[in-house]
N, C-alpha and C. Protein backbone atom coordinates (compact mmCIF):
# COMPACT_ATOMS: atom_id res chain seq x y z
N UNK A 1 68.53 68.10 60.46
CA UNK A 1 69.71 68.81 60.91
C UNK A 1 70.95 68.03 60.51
N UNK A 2 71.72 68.32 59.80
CA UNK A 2 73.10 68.08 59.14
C UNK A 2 73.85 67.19 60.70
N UNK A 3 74.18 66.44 60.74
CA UNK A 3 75.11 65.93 61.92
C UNK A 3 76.25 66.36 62.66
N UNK A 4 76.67 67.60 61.78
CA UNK A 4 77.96 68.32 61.72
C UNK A 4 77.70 69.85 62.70
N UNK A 5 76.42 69.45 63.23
CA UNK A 5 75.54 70.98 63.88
C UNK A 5 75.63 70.93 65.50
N UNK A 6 76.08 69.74 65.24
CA UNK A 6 75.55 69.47 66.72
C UNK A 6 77.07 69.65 67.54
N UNK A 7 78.26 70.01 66.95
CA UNK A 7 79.38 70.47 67.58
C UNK A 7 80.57 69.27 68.70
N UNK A 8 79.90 68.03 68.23
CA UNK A 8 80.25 66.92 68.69
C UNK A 8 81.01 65.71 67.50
N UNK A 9 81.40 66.53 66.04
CA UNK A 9 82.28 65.93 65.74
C UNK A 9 83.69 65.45 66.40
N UNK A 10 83.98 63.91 65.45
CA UNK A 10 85.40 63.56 66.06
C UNK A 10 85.37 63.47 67.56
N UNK A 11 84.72 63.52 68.63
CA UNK A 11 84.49 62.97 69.54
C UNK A 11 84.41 61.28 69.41
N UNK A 12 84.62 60.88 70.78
CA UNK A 12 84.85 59.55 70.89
C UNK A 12 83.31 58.70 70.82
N UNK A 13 82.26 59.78 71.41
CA UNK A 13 81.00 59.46 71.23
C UNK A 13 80.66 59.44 70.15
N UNK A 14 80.63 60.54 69.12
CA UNK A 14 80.27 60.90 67.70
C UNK A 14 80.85 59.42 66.88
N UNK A 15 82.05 59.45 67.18
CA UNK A 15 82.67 58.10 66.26
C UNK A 15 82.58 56.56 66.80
N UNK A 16 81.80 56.47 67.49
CA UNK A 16 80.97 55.36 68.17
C UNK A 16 80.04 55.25 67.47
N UNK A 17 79.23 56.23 66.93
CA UNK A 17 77.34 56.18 66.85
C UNK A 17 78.04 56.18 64.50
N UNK A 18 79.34 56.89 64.46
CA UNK A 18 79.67 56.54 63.07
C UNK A 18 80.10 54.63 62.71
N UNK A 19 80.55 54.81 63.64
CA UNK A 19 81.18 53.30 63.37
C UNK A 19 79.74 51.98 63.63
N UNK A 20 78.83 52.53 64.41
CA UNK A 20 78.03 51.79 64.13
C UNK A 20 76.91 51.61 62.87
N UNK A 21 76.74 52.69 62.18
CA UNK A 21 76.09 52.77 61.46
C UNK A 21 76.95 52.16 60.45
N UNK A 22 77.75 52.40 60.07
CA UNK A 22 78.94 52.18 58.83
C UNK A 22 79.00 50.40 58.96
N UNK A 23 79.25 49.76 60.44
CA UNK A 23 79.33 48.80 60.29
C UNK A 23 77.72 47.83 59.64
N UNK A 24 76.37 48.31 60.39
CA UNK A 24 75.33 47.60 59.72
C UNK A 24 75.19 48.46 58.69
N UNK A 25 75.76 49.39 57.76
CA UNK A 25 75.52 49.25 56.36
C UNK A 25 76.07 48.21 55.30
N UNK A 26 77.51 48.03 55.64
CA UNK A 26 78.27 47.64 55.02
C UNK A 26 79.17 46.12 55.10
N UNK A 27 79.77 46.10 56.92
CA UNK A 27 80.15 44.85 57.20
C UNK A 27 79.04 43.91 57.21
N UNK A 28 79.90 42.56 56.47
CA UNK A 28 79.06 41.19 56.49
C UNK A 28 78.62 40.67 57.81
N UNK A 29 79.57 41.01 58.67
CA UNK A 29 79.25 40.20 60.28
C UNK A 29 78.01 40.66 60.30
N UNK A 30 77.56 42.21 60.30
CA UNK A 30 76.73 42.82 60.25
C UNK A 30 75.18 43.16 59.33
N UNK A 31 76.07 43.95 58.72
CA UNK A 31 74.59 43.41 57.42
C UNK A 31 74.46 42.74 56.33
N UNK A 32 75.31 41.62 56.81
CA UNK A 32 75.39 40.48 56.16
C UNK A 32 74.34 39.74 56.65
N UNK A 33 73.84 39.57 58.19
CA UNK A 33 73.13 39.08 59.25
C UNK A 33 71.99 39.82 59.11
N UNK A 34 72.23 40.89 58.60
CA UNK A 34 70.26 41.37 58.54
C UNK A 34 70.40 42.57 59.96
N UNK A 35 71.73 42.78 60.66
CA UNK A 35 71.30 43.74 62.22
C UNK A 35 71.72 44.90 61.25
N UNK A 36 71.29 45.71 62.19
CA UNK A 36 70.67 47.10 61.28
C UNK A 36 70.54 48.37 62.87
N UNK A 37 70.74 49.13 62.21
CA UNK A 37 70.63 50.59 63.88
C UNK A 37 69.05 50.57 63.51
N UNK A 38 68.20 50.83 65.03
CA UNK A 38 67.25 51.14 64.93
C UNK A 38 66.53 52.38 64.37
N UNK A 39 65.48 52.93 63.71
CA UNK A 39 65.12 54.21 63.25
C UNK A 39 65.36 55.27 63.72
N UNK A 40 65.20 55.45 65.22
CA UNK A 40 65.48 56.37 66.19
C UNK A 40 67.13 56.58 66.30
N UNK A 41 68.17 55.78 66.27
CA UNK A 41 69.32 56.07 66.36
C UNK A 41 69.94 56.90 65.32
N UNK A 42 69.22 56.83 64.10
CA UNK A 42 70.03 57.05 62.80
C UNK A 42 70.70 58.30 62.90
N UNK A 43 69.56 59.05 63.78
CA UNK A 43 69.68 60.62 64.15
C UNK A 43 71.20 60.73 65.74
N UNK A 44 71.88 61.25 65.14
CA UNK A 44 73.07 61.32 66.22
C UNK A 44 72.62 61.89 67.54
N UNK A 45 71.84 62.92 67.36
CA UNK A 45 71.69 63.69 68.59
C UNK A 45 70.34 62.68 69.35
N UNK A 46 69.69 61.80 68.98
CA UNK A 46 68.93 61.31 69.87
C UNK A 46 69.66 59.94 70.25
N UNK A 47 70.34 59.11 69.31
CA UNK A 47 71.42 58.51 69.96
C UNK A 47 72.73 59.11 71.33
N UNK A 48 72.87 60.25 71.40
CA UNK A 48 73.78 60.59 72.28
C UNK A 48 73.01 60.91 73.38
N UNK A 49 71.75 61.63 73.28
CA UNK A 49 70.98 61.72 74.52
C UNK A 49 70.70 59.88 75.05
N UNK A 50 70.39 59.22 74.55
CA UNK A 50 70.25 58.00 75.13
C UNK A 50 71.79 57.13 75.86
N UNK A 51 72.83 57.77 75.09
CA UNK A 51 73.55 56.91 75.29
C UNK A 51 74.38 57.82 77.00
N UNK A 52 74.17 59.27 77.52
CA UNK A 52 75.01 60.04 78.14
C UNK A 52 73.17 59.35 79.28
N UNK A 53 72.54 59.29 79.07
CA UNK A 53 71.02 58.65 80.08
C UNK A 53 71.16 57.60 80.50
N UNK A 54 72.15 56.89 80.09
CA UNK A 54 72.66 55.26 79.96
C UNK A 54 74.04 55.19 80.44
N UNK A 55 74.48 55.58 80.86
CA UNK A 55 76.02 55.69 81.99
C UNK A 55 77.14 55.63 80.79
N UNK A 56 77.08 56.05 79.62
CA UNK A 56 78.08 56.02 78.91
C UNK A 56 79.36 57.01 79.45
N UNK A 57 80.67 56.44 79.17
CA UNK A 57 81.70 57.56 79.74
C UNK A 57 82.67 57.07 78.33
N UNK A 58 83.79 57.19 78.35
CA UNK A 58 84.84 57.30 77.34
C UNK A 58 85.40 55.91 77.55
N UNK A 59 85.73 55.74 78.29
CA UNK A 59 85.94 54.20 78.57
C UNK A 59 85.25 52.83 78.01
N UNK A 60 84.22 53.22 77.96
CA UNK A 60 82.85 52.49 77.50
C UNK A 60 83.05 51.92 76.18
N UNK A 61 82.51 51.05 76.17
CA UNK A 61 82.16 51.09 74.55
C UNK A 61 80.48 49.75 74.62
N UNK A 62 79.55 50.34 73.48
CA UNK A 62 78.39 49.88 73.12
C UNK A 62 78.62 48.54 72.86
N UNK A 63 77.36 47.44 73.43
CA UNK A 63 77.47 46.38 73.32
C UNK A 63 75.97 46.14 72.95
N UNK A 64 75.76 44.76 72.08
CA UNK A 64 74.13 44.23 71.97
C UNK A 64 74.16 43.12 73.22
N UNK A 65 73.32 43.60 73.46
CA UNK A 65 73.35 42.33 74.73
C UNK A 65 72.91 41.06 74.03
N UNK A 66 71.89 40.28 73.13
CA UNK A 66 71.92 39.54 71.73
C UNK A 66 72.77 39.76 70.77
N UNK A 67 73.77 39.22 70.60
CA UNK A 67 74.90 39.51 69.51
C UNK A 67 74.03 39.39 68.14
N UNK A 68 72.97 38.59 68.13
CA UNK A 68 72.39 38.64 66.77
C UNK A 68 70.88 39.75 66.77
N UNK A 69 70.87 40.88 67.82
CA UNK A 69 69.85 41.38 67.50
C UNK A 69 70.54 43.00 67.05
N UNK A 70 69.33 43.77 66.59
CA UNK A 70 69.27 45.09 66.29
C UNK A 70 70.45 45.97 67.56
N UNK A 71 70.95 46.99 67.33
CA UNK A 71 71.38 48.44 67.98
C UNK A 71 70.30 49.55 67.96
N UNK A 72 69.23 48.92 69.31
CA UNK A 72 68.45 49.80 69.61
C UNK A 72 68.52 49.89 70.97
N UNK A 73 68.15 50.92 71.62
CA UNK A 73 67.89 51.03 73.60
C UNK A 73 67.55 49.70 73.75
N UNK A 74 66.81 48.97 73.35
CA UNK A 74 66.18 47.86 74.20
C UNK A 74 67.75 46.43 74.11
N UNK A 75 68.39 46.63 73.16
CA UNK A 75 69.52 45.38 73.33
C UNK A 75 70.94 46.41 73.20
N UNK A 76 70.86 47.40 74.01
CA UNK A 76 72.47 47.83 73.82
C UNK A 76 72.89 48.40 75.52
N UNK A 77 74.06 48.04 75.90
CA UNK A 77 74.29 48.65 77.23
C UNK A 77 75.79 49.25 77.11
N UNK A 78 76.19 50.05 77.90
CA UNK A 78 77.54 50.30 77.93
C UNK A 78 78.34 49.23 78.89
N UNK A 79 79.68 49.23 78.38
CA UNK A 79 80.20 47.98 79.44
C UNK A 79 81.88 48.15 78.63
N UNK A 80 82.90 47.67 79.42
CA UNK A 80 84.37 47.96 79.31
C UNK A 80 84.95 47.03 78.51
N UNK A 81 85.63 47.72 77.43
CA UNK A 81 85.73 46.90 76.35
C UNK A 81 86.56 45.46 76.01
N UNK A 82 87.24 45.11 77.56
CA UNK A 82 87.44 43.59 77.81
C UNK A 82 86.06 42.67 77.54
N UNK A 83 85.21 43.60 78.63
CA UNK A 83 84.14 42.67 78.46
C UNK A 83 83.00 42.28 77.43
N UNK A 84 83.18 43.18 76.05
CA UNK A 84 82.63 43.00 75.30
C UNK A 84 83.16 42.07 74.58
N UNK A 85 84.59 42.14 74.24
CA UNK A 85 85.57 40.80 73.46
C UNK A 85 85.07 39.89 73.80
N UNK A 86 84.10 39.36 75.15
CA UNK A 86 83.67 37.88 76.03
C UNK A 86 82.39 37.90 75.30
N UNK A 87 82.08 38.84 74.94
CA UNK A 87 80.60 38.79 74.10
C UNK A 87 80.35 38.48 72.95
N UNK A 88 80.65 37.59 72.45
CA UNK A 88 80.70 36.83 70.82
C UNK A 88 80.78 35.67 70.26
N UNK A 89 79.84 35.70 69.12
CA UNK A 89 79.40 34.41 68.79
C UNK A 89 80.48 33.17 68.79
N UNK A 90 81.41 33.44 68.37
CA UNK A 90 82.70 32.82 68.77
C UNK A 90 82.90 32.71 70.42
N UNK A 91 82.82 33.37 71.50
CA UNK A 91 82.75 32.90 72.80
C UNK A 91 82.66 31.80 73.62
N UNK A 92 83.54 31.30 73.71
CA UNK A 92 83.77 29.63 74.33
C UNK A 92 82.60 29.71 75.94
N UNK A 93 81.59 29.32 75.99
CA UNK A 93 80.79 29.10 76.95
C UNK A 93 81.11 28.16 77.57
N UNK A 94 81.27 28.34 79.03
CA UNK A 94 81.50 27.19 80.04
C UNK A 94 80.45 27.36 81.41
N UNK A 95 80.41 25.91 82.21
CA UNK A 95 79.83 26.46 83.23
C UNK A 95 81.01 25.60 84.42
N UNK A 96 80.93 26.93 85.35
CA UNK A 96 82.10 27.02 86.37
C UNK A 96 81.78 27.80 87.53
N UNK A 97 81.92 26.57 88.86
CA UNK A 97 81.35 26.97 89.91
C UNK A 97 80.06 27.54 90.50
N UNK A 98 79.04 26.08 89.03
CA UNK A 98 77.91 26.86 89.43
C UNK A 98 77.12 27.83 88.17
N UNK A 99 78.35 28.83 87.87
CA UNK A 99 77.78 29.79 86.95
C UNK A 99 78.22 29.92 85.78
N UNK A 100 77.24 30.32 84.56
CA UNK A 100 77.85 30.28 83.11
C UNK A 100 78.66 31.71 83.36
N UNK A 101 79.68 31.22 82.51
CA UNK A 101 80.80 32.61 81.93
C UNK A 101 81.26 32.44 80.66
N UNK A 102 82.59 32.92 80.23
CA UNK A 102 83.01 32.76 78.90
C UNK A 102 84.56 31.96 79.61
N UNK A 103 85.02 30.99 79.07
CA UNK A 103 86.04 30.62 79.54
C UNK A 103 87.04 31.37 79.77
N UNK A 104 87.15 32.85 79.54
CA UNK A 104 88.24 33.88 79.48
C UNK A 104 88.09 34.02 81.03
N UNK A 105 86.97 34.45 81.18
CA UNK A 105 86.57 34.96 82.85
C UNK A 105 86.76 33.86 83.75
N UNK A 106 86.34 32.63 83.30
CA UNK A 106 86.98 31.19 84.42
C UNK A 106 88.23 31.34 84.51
N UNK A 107 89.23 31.43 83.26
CA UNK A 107 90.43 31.64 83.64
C UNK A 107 90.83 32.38 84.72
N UNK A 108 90.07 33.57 84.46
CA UNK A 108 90.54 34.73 85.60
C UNK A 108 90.20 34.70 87.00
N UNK A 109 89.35 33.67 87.18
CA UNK A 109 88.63 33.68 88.33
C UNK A 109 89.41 32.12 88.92
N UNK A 110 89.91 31.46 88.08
CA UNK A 110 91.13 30.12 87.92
C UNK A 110 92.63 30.51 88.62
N UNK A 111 92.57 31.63 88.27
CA UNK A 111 93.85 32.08 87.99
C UNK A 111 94.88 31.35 87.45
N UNK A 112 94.53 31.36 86.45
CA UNK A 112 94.94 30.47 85.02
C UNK A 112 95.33 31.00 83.80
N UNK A 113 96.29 30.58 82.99
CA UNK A 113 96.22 31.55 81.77
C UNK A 113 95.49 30.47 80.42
N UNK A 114 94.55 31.17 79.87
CA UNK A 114 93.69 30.49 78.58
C UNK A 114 94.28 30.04 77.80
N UNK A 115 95.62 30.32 77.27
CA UNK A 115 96.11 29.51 76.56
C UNK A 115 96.04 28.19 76.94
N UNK A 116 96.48 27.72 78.24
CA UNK A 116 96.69 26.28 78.53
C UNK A 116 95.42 25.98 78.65
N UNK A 117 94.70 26.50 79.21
CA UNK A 117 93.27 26.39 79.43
C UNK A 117 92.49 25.74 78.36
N UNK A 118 91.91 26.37 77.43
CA UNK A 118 92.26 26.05 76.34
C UNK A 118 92.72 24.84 75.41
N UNK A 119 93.50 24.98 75.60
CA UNK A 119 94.32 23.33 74.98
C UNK A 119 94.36 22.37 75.65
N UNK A 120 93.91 22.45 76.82
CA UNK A 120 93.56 21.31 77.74
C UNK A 120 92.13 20.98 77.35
N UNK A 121 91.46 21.40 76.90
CA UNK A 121 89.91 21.33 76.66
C UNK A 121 89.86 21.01 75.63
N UNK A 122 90.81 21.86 74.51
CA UNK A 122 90.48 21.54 73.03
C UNK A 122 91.07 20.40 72.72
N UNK A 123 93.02 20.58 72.61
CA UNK A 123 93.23 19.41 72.22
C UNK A 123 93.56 18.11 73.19
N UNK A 124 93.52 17.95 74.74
CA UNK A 124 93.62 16.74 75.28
C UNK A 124 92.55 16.32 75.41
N UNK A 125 91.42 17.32 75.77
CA UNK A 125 90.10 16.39 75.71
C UNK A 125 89.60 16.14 77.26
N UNK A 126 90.12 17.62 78.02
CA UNK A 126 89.54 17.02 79.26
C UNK A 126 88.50 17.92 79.63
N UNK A 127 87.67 17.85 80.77
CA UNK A 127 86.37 18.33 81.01
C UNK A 127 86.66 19.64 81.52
N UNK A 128 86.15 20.65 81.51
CA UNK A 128 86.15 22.14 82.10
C UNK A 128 86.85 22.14 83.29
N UNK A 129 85.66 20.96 84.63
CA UNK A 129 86.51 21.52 85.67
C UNK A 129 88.27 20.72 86.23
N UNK A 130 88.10 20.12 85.04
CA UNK A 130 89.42 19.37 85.00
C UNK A 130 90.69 20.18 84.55
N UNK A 131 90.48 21.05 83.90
CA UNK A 131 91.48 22.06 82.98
C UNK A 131 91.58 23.32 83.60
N UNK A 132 90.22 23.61 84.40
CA UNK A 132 90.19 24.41 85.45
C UNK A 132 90.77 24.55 87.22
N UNK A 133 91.12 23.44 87.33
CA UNK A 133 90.91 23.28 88.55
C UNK A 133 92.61 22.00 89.06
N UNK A 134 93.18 22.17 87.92
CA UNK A 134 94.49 21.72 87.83
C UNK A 134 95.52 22.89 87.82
N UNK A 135 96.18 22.74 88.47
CA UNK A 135 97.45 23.93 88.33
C UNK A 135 98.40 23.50 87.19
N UNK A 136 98.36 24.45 86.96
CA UNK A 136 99.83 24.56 85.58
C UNK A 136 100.94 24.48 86.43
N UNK A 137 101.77 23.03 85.90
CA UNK A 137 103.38 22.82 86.59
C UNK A 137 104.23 23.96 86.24
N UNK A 138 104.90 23.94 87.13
CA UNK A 138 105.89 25.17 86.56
C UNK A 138 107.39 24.39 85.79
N UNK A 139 106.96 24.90 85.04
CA UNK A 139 108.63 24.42 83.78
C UNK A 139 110.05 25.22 84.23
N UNK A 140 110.71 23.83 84.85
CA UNK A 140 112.14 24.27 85.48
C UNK A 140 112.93 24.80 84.28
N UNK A 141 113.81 25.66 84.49
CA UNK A 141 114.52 26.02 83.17
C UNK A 141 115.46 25.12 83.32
N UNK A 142 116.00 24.87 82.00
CA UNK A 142 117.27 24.20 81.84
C UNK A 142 118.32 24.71 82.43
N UNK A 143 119.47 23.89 82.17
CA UNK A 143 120.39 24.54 82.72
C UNK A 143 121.58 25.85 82.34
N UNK A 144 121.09 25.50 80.66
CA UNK A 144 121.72 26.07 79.80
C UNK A 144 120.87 27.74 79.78
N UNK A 145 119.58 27.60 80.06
CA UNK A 145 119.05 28.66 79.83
C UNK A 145 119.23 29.34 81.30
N UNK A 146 119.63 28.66 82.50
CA UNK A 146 119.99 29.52 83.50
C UNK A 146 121.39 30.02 83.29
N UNK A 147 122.29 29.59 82.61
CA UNK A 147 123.41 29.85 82.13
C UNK A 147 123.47 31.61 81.62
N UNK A 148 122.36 30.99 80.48
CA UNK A 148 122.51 32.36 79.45
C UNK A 148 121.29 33.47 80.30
N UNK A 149 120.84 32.97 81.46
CA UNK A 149 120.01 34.20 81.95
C UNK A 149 121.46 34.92 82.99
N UNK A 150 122.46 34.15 83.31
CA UNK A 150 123.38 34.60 83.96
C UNK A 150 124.29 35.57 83.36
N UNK A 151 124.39 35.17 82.00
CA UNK A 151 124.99 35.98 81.49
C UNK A 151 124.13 37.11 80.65
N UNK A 152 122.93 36.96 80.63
CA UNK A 152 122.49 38.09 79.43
C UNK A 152 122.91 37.67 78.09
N UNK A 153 122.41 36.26 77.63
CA UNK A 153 122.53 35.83 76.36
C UNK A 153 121.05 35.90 76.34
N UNK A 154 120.77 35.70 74.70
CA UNK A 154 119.34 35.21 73.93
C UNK A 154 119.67 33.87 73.99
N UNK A 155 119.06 33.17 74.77
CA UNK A 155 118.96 31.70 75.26
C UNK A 155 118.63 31.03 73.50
N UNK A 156 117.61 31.48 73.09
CA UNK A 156 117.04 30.73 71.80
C UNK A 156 118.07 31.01 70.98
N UNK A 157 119.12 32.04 70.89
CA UNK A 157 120.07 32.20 69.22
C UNK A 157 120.97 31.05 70.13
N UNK A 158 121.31 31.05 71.64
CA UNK A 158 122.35 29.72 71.55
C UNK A 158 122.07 28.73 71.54
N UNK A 159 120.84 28.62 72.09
CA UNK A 159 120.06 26.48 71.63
C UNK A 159 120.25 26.40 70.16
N UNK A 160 119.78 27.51 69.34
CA UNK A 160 119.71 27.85 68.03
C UNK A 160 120.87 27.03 67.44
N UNK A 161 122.28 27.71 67.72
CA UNK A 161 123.34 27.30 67.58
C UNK A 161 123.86 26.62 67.77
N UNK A 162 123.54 25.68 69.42
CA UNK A 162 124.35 24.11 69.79
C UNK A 162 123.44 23.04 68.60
N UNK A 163 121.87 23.54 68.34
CA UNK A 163 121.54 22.38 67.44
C UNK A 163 121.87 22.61 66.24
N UNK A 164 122.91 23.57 65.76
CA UNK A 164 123.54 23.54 64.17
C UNK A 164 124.47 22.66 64.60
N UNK A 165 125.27 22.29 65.70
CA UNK A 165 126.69 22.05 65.69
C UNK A 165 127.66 22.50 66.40
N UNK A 166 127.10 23.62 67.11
CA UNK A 166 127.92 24.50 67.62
C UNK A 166 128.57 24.07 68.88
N UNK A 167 129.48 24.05 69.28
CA UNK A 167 130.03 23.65 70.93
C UNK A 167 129.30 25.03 72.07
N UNK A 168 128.92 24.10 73.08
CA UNK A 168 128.13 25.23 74.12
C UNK A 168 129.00 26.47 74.52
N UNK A 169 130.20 26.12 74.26
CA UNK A 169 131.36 27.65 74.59
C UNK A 169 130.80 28.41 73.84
N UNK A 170 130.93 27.66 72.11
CA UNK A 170 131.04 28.78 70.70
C UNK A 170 130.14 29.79 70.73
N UNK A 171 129.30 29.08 71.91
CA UNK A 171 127.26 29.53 70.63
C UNK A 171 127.15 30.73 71.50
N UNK A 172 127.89 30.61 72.82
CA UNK A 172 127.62 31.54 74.05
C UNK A 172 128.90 32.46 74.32
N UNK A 173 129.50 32.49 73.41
CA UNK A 173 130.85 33.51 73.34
C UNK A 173 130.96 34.13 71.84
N UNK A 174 130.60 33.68 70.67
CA UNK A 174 131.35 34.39 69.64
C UNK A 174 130.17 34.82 68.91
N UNK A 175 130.66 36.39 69.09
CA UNK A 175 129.33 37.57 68.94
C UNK A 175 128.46 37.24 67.78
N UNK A 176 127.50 37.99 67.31
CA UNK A 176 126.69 37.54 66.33
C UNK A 176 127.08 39.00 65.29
N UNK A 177 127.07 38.66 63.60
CA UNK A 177 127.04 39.70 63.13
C UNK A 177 125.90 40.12 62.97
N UNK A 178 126.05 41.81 62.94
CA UNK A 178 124.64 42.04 62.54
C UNK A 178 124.07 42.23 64.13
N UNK A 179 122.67 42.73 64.19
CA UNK A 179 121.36 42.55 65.07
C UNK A 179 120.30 42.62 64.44
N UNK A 180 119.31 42.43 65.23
CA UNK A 180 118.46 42.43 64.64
C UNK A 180 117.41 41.90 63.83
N UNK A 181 116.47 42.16 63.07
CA UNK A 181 115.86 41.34 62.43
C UNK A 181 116.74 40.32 61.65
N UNK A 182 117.93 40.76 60.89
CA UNK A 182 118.74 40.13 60.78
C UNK A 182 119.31 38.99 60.92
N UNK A 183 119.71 39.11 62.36
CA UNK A 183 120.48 38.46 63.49
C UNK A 183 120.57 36.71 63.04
N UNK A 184 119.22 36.53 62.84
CA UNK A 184 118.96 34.77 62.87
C UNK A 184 119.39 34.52 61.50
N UNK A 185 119.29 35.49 60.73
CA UNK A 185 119.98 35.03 59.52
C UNK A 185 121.77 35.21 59.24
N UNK A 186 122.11 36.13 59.86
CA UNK A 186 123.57 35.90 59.84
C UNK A 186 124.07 34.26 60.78
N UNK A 187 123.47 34.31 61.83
CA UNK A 187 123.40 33.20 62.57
C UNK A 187 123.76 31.76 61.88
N UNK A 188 122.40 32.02 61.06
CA UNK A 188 122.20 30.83 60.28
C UNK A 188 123.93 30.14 59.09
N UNK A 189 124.09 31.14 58.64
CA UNK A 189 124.68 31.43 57.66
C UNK A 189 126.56 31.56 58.43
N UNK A 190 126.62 31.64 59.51
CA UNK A 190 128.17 31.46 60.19
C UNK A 190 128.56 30.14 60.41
N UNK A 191 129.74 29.64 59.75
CA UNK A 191 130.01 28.00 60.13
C UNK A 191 130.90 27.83 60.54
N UNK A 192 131.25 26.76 61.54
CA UNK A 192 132.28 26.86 62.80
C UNK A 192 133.39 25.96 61.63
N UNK A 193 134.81 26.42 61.32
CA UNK A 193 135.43 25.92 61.03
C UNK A 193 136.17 25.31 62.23
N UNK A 194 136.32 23.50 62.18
CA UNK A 194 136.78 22.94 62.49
C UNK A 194 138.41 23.10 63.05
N UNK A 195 138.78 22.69 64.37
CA UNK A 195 139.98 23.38 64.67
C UNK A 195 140.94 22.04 64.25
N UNK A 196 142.24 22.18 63.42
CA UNK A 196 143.39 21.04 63.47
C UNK A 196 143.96 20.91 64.43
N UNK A 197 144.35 19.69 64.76
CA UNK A 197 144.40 19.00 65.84
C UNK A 197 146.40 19.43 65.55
């Protein structure tokens, strides 16, 4: 039966069960690795009966529960597509409070943001629950940048500008030409003529 019969083109399901096949024909991640759709899937309509038997909704998206095995019933579940991003060979594994996660989810459960997270692990070199279990200081703003939050300046075009030279009046009073992508380049390119005394 032609695939086109079954009245479930361009659906979000239909282009799920396309994108998987397309990917183990063609992508390297994929069949570069040798994973491959199982025999039984190839066929759309017995893939969609398995997958609507299997709590699939629109939200969903297909996961291998073995990142390095086959897309068959036995290694695929539905699950929300944050949580599949945590599912990959690339996936920073930690263990925290006890239980393995992906360091994304410690963060969250940290209430922490991964960036620092992260770079506390990678580049200072400290242990999980050390990077975990430290609070991020909070960075006082300057004074200059409470300045320009007072006024509704772009704090960065006037730091921008006091480190060309600029006097803290100039950088925070005399308009910019231009906007825009622009902007930093007219910026760049304006030079404070010197006042005679």
């Amino acid at each position: 039966m032609s695939t086109y019969m079954h009245g479930e083109s361009h659906t979000r399901l239909h282009n799920t069960w396309i994108g998987m096949i397309k990917r183990c024909k063609s992508h390297p991640r994929y069949a570069g690795r040798g994973i491959k759709v199982c025999d039984e899937w190839q066929n759309y309509i017995t893939f969609a009966e398995w997958a609507r038997s299997h709590g699939y909704a629109d939200d969903l998206t297909i996961e291998r529960i073995d990142v390095n095995g086959d897309y068959c019933p036995e290694n695929c579940s539905w699950i929300p597509l944050n949580a599949q991003a945590r599912n990959r060979r690339t996936t920073r594994w930690v263990e925290y409070r006890g239980e393995k996660m992906s360091l994304a989810e410690a963060c969250e459960r940290a209430g922490l943001p991964y960036k620092q997270v992260f770079e506390r692990i990678q580049k200072r070199g400290w242990s999980v629950e050390r990077a975990l279990n430290t609070p991020i200081a909070k960075v006082e703003k300057s004074e200059l940048h409470k300045k320009c939050d007072a006024l509704g300046l772009d704090y960065h075009m006037v730091y921008q500008r006091i480190r060309q030279g600029w006097s803290e009046k100039d950088a925070m009073t005399i308009k910019s030409i231009g906007s825009g992508a622009n902007q930093s380049s007219y910026v760049r390119n304006f030079t404070v003529i010197p006042k005679s005394d």
